[in-house]
Protein backbone atom coordinates (compact mmCIF):
# COMPACT_ATOMS: atom_id res chain seq x y z
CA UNK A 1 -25.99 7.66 2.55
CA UNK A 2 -25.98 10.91 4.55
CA UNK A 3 -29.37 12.62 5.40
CA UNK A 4 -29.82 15.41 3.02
CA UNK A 5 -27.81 14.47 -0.04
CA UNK A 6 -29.23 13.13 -2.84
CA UNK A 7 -27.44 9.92 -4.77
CA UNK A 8 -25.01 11.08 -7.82
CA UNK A 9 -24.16 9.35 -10.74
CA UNK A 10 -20.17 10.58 -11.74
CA UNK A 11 -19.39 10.37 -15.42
CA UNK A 12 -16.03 11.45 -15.76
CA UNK A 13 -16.58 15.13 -14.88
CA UNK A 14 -20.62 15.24 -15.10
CA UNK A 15 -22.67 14.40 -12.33
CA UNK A 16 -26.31 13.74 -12.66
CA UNK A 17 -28.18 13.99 -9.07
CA UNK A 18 -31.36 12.97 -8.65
CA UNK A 19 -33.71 15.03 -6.31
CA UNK A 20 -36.96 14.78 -6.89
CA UNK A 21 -38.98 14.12 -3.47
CA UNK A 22 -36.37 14.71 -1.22
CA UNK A 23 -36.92 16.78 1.92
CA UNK A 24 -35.15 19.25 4.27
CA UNK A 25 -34.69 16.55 6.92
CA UNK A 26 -33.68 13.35 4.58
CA UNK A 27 -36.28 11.41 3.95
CA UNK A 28 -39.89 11.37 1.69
CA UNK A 29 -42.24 13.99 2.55
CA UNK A 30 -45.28 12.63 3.46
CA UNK A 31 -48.37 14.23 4.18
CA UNK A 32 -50.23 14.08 7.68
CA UNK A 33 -53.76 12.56 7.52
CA UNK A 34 -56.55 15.07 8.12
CA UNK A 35 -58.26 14.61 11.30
CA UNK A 36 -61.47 11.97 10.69
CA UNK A 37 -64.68 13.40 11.04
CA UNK A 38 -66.23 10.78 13.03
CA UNK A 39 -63.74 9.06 15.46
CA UNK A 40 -66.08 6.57 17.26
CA UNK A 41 -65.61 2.40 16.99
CA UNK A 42 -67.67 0.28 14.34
CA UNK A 43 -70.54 -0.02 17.09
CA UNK A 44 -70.80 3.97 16.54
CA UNK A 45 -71.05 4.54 20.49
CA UNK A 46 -69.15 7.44 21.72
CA UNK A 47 -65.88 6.65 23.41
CA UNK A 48 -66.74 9.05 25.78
CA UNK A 49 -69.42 10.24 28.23
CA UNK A 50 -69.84 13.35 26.20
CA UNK A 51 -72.78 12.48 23.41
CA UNK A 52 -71.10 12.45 19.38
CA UNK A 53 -73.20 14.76 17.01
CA UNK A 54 -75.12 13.66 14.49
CA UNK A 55 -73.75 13.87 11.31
CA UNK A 56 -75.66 16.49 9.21
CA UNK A 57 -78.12 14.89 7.01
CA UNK A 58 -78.22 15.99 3.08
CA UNK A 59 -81.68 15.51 2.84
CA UNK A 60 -81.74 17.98 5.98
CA UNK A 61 -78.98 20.24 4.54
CA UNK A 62 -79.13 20.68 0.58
CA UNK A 63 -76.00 22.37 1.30
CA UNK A 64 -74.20 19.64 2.24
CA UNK A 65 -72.92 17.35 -0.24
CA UNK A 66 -72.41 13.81 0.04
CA UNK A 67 -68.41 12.25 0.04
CA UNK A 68 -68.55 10.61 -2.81
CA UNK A 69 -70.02 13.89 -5.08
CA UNK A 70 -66.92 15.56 -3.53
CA UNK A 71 -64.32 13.21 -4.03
CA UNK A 72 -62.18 14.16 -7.11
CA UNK A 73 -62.61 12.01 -9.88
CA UNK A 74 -60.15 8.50 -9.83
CA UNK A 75 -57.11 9.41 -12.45
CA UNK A 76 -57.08 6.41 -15.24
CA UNK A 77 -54.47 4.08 -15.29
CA UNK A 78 -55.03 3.02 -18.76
CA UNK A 79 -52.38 4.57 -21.15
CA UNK A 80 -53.80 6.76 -23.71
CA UNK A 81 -52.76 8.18 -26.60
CA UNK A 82 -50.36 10.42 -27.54
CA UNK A 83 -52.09 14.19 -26.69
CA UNK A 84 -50.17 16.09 -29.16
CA UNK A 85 -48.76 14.62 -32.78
CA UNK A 86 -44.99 14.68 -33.58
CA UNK A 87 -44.60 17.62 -36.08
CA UNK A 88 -42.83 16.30 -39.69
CA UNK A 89 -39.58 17.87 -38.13
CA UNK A 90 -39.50 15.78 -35.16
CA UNK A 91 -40.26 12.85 -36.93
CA UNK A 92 -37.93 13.32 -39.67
CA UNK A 93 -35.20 13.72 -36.90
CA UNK A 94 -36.16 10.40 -34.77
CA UNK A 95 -36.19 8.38 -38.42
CA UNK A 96 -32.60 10.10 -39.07
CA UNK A 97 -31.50 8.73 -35.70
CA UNK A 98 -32.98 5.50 -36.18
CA UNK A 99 -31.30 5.19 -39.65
CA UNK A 100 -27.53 6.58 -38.46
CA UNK A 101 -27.17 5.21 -35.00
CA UNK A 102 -26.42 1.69 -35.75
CA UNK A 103 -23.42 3.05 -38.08
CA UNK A 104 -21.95 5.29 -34.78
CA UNK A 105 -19.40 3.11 -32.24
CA UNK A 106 -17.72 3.75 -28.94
CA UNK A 107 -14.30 3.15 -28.88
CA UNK A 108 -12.39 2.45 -26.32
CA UNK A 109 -8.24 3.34 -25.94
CA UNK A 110 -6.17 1.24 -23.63
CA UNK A 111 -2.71 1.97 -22.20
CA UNK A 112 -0.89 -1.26 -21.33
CA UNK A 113 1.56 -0.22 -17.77
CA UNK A 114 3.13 -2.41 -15.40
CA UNK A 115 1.91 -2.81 -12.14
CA UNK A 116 4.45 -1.29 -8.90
CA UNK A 117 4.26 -4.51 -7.11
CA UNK A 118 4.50 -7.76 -10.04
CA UNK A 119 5.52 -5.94 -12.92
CA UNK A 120 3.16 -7.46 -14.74
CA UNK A 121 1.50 -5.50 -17.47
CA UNK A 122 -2.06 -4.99 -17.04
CA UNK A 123 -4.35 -2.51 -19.19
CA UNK A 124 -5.58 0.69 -17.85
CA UNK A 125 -8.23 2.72 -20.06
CA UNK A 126 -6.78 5.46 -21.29
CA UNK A 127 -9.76 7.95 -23.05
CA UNK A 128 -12.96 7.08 -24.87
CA UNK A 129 -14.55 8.62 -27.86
CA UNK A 130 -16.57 7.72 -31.45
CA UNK A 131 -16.28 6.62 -34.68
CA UNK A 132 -18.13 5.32 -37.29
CA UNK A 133 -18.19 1.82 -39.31
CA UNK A 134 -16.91 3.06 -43.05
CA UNK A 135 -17.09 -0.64 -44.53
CA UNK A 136 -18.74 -3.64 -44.49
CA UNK A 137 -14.76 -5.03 -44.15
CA UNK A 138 -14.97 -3.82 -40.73
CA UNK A 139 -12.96 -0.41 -41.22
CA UNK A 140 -13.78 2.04 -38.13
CA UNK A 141 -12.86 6.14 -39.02
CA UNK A 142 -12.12 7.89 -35.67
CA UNK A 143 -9.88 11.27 -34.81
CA UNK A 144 -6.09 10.23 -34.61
CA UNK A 145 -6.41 11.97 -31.14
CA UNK A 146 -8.96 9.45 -29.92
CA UNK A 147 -6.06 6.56 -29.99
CA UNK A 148 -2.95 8.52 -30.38
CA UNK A 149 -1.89 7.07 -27.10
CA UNK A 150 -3.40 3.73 -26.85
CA UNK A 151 -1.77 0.74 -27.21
CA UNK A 152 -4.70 -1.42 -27.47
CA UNK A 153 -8.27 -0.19 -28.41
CA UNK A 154 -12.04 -1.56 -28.50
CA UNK A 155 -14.91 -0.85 -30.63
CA UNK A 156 -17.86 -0.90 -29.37
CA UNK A 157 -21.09 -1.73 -31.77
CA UNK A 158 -24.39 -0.17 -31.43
CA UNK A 159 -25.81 -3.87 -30.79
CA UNK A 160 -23.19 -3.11 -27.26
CA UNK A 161 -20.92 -6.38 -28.53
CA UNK A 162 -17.35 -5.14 -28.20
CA UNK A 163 -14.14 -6.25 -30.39
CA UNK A 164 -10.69 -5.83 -30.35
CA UNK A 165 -9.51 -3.55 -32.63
CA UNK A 166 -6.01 -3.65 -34.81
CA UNK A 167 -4.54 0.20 -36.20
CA UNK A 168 -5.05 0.27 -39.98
CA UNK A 169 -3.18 3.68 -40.28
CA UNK A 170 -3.21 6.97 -39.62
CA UNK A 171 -2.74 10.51 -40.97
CA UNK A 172 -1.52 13.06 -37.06
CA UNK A 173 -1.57 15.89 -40.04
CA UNK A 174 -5.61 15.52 -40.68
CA UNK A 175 -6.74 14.13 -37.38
CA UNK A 176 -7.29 10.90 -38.67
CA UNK A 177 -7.72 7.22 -38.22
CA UNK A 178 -8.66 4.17 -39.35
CA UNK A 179 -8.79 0.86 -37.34
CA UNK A 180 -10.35 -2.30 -38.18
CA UNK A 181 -12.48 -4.69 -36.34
CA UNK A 182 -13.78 -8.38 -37.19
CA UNK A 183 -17.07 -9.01 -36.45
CA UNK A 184 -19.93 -10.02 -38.81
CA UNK A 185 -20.67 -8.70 -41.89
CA UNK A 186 -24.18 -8.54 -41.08
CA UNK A 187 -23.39 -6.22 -37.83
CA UNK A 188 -21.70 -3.93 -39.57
CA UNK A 189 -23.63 -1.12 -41.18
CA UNK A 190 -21.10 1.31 -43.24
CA UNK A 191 -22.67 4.92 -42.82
CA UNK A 192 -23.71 6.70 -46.14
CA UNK A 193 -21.05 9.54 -47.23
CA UNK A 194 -22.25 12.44 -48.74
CA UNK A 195 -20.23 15.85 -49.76
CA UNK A 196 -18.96 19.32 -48.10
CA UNK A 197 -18.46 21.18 -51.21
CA UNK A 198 -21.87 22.03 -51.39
CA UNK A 199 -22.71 23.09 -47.61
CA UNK A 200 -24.48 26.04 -47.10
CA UNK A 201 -24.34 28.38 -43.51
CA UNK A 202 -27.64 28.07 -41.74
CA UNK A 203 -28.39 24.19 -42.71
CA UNK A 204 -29.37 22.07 -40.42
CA UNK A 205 -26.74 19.17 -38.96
CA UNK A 206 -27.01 15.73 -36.79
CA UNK A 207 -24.16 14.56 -34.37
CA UNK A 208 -23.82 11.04 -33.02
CA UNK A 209 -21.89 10.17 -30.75
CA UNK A 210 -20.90 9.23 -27.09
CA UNK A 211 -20.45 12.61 -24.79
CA UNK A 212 -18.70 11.72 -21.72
CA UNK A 213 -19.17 7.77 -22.10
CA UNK A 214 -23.11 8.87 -23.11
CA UNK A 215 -23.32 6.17 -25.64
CA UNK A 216 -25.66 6.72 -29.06
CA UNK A 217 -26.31 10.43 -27.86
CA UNK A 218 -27.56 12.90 -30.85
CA UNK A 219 -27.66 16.98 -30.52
CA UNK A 220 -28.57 19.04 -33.13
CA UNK A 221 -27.92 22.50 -34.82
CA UNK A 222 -26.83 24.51 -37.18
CA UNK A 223 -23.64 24.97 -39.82
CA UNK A 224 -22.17 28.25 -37.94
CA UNK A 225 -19.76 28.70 -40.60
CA UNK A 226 -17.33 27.51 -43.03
CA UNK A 227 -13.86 27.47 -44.18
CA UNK A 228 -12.21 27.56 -40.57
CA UNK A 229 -9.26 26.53 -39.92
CA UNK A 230 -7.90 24.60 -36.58
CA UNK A 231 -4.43 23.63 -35.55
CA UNK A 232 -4.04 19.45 -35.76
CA UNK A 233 -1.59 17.55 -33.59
CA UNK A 234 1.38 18.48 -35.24
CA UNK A 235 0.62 21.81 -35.57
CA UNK A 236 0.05 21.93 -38.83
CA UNK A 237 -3.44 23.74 -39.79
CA UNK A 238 -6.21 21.70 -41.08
CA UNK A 239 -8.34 23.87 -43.47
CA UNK A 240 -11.99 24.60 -44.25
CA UNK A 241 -12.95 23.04 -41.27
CA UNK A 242 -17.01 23.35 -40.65
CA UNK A 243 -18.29 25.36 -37.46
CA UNK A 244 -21.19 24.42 -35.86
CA UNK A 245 -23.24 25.18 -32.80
CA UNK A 246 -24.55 21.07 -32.38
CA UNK A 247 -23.51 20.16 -28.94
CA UNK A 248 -20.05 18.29 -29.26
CA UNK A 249 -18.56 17.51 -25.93
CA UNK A 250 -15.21 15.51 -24.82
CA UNK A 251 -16.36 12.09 -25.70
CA UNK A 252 -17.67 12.88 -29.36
CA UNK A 253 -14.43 13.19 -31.06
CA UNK A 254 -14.57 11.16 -34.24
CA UNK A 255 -18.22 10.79 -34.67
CA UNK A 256 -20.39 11.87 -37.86
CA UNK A 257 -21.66 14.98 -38.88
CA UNK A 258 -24.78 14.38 -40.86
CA UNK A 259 -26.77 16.10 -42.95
CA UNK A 260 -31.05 15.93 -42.63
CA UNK A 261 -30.52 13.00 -45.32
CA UNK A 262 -28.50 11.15 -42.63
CA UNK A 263 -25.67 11.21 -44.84
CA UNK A 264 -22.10 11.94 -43.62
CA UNK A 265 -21.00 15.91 -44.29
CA UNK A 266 -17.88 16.15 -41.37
CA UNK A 267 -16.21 14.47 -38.54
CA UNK A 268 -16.65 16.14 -35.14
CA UNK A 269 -13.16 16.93 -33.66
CA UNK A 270 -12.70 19.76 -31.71
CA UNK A 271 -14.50 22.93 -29.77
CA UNK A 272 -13.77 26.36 -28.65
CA UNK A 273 -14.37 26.57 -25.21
CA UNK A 274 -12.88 28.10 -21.74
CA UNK A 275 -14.16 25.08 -19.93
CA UNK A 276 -13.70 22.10 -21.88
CA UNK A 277 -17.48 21.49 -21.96
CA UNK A 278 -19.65 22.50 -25.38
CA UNK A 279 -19.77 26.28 -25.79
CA UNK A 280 -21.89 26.37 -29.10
CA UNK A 281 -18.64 26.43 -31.25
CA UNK A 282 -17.55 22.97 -32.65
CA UNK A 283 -15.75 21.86 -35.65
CA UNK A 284 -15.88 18.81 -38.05
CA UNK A 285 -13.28 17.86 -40.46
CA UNK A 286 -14.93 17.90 -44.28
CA UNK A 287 -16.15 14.67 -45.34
CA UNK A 288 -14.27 15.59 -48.45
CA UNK A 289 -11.03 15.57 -46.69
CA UNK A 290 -12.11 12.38 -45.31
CA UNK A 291 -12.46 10.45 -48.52
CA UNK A 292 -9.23 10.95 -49.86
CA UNK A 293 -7.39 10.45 -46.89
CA UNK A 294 -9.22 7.05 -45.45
CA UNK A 295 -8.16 5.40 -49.00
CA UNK A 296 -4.57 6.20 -48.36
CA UNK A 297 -4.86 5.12 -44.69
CA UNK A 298 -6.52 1.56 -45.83
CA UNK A 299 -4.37 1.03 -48.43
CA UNK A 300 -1.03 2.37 -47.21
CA UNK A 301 -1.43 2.38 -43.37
CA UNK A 302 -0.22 6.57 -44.53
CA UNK A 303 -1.13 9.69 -46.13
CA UNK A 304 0.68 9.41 -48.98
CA UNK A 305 1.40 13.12 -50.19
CA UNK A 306 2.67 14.31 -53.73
CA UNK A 307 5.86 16.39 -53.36
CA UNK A 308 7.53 18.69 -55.57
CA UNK A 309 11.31 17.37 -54.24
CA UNK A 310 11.76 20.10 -52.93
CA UNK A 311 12.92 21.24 -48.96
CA UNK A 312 11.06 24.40 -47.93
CA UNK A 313 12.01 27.11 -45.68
CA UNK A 314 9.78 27.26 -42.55
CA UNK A 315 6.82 29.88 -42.22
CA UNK A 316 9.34 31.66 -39.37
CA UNK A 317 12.45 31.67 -41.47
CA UNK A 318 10.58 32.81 -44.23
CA UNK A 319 9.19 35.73 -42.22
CA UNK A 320 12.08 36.76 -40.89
CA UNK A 321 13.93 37.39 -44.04
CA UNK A 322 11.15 38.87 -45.11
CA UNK A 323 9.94 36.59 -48.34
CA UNK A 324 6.46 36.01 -48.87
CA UNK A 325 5.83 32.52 -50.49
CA UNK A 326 7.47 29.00 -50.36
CA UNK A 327 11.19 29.43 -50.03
CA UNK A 328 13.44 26.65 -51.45
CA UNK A 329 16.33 25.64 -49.37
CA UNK A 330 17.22 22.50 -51.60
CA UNK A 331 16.11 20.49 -54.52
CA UNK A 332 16.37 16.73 -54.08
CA UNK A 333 18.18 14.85 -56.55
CA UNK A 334 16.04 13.25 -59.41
CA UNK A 335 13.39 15.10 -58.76
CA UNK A 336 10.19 16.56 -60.80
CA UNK A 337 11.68 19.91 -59.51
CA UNK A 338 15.35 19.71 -60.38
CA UNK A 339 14.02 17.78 -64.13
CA UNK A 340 12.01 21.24 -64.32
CA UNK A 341 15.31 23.72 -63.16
CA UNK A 342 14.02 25.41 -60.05
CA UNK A 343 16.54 27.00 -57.94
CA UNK A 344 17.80 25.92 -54.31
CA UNK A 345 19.35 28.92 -52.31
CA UNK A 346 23.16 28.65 -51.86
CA UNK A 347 25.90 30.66 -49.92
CA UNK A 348 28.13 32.50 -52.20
CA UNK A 349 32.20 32.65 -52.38
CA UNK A 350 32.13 35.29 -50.11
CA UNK A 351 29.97 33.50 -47.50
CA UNK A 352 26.83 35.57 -48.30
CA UNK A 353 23.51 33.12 -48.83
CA UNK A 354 21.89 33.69 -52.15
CA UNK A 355 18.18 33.12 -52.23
CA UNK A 356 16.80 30.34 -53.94
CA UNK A 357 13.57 30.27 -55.87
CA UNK A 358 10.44 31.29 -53.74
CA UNK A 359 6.92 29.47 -54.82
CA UNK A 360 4.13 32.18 -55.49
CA UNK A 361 1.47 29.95 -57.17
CA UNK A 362 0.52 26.32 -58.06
CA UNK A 363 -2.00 25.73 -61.13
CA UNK A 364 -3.07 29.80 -60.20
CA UNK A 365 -3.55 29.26 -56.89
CA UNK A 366 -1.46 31.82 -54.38
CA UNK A 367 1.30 30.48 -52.16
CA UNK A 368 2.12 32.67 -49.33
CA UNK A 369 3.73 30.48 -47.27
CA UNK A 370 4.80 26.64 -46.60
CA UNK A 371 1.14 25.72 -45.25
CA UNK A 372 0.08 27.34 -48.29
CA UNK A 373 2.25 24.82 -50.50
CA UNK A 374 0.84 21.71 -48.81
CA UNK A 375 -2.58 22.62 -48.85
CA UNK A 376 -2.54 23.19 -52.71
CA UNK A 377 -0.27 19.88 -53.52
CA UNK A 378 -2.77 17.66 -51.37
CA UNK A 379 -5.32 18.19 -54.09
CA UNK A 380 -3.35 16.17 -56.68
CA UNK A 381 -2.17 12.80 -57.17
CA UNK A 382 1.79 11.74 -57.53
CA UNK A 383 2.71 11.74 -61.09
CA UNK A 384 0.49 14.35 -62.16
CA UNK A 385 2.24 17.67 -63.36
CA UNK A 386 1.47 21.16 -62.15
CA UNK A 387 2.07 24.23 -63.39
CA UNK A 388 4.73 26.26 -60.87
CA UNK A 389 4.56 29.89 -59.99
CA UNK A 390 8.26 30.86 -58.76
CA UNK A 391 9.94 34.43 -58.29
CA UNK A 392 13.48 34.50 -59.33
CA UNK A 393 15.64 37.60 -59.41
CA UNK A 394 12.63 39.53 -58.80
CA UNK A 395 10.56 38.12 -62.04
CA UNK A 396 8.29 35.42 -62.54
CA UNK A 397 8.99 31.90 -63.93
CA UNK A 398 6.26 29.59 -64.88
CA UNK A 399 7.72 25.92 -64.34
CA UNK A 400 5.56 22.26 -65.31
CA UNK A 401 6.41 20.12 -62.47
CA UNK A 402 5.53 16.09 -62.11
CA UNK A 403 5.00 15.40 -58.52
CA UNK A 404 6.87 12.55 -56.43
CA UNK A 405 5.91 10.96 -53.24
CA UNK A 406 6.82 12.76 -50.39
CA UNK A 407 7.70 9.48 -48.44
C-alpha cells in the first residue's frame, strides 16, 4: 500500500475507506514523550559534574501537588450499561427487523457464456438483488428485472446457506417473479402479507433488502405518495404504484415493503434518480397487485388475463385519428365480444375504413385509452361478465360481455 492512502473496500460502485488515525506522512501518529523530569540513573547520582536539583518537596511547597493527585483518573474497562434507554420507537423498529429479516433473501442471477479459449461454458454473475420467501413450499417473489437475463439463479437464505433456484413463472407486464428453491421447511419463513388498499400518505414503512450486495440492510421512511404510476419492462404502465422516501438503492429490487406490523404492503422496484443511487423517491409495487398475480405465476408459470376477444387499436393510432377510448380493430371469432355484437372497424366498397366500436367504460369505470382497458379487465376473473360501455355512430351502447383468456 502507498503512503498516504487509506485501504478501500469496492462494492460494485460504493467504496467505503477507512481513515481514522491516518497521518499526513503514512503512518500512525504517535505522540512524542514529554521530557522526564529527573533524568539521572537508579543510583540518583548526576550524570554530570553539574549538581541535579532537588526535587521540590510538598511538605515544603503546599503548592505543589504530588503525581499521583495529578494523574487523571484510570478509564474502566468494565462494560457498563447502556447510558441512555432505547425509546419504544427504536425498539419497536429493531423487533420489526428481527421478526422480517429471516423472510428477506439475496438472489443471485447467473449468465452461462463460453469461454474465448475452450468454449466451454462457464457461469459469470450477471446482477444481484432481493426477494422474499412467500411459502413454506419454497416459492421466492422477486422483480422480473432481477432475473430477466439470467440463465441460472441462487437464493440466498438469511441463515447465508445458498440454493439453486428453478423459474416458476413470470409476469414482464407487473415486474414480477416467482422462483422456487428446495431447502427445509423449517428454514423457510414465508413473510406475513398484509394490504395496500388501506395505506395512508405520511405512514411509516420498513425496507429489507441487500443495497449493493449489503445483505439484510433495513432503511426507513415514509409513504411519499400514492397512486403513481411507472413504466414496466414492456412498456406497459404499472398503476398505483406507492412512493416512498425509504432508501432503496440498486441491489433492493424485489424486496418487501413493510408496514410497522412487519407485514408486507409493496415490493421495492424502482427510483427516480439522476445518478442511479437513492434520491428519496422510490416505488413499490402494491402488495395487492402482488397477490393476484403470484397465484397465476405458481399455478400457471403466467399471468393469465381475462380478454374481451377483442384486438385494440394502439394508444398512438388511436390518437392520431383522434378517438378517445379503446378502438376495436377486430373481434375474434367465438368470442364473449362477437356473442355480445360489438363492432370491428372495416374498409368500405370504396376503400374508405369505417370505424369500429370504441370502448368508453367497463362496469362504470372510464376507458380512455388501451392501458385504460387492461387495467380495468385485470380486476376480474375469465368467465365473469361485464357490463361494456361502447360509442357507436356517435351514441352509446351498453353491451354484457363474458370474458375469455387472453392466452
Amino acid at each position: 500500500m502507498r503512503k498516504g492512502f487509506a485501504p478501500a473496500i469496492l462494492f460494485g460502485s460504493w467504496i467505503v475507506c477507512f481513515t481514522a488515525g491516518l497521518a499526513v506522512g503514512g503512518g500512525l501518529r504517535v505522540p512524542s514523550a514529554p521530557p522526564a523530569e529527573d533524568a539521572s540513573p537508579a543510583g540518583g547520582k548526576p550524570t554530570s559534574g553539574t549538581a541535579a536539583a532537588p526535587a521540590p518537596s510538598a511538605a515544603a511547597n503546599p503548592s505543589v501537588t504530588p503525581a499521583a493527585a495529578r494523574a487523571p483518573a484510570a478509564r474502566s474497562t468494565t462494560p457498563s450499561s447502556r447510558a441512555t434507554p432505547l425509546t419504544a420507537d427504536e425498539q419497536a423498529t429493531i423487533e420489526l427487523f428481527r421478526s422480517a429479516s429471516p423472510s428477506v433473501v439475496f438472489i443471485t442471477s447467473i449468465a452461462l457464456r463460453r469461454d474465448v479459449w475452450t468454449l466451454n461454458p462457464i457461469e459469470i454473475p450477471a446482477g444481484s438483488g432481493s426477494g422474499f420467501v412467500w411459502d413454506k413450499q419454497g416459492h421466492i417473489v422477486t422483480n422480473f428485472h432481477v432475473i430477466q437475463n439470467a440463465n441460472v439463479a441462487e437464493v440466498t437464505l438469511a441463515d447465508h446457506t445458498t440454493w439453486k433456484a428453478t423459474l416458476v413463472g413470470a409476469a414482464p407486464d407487473k415486474d414480477l417473479a416467482v422462483l422456487r428453491i428446495e431447502a427445509p421447511t423449517a428454514d423457510l419463513h414465508p413473510i406475513p402479507v398484509g394490504g395496500s388498499t388501506d395505506l395512508l400518505v405520511g405512514q411509516s414503512v420498513y425496507a429489507i433488502g441487500n443495497p449493493f450486495g449489503l445483505d439484510q440492510s433495513l432503511t426507513t421512511g415514509v409513504i411519499s405518495a400514492l397512486g403513481r404510476e411507472i413504466e414496466s419492462r414492456t412498456q406497459i404502465p404499472i398503476r398505483d404504484m406507492i412512493q416512498t422516501d425509504a432508501a432503496i438503492n440498486p441491489g433492493n429490487s424485489g424486496g418487501p415493503l413493510l408496514d410497522s406490523g412487519g407485514r408486507l404492503i409493496g415490493v421495492n422496484t424502482a427510483i427516480a434518480s439522476p445518478s442511479g443511487a437513492s434520491a428519496g423517491v422510490g416505488f413499490a409495487i402494491p402488495v395487492d397487485t402482488v397477490h393476484w398475480v403470484i397465484p397465476h405465476l405458481i399455478e400457471h408459470g403466467k399471468l393469465v388475463r381475462p380478454a374481451l376477444g377483442v384486438q385494440i387499436a394502439s394508444n398512438q393510432v388511436a390518437e392520431s385519428l383522434g378517438v378517445e377510448g379503446a378502438l376495436v380493430l377486430d373481434v375474434v371469432g367465438g368470442s364473449g365480444a362477437e356473442a355480445a355484437g360489438i363492432r370491428p372497424s372495416r374498409r368500405a366498397a370504396s376503400g374508405r375504413v369505417v370505424l369500429g366500436d370504441v370502448i368508453v367504460a367497463v362496469d362504470g369505470e372510464a376507458v380512455k385509452s388501451a392501458s385504460d382497458l387492461s387495467y380495468a379487465l385485470e380486476r376480474h376473473r375469465v368467465g365473469e361478465k361485464v357490463q361494456v360501455t361502447v360509442l357507436r355512430d356517435q351514441r352509446r351502447v351498453e353491451l354484457q360481455i363474458t370474458l375469455m383468456s387472453a392466452s
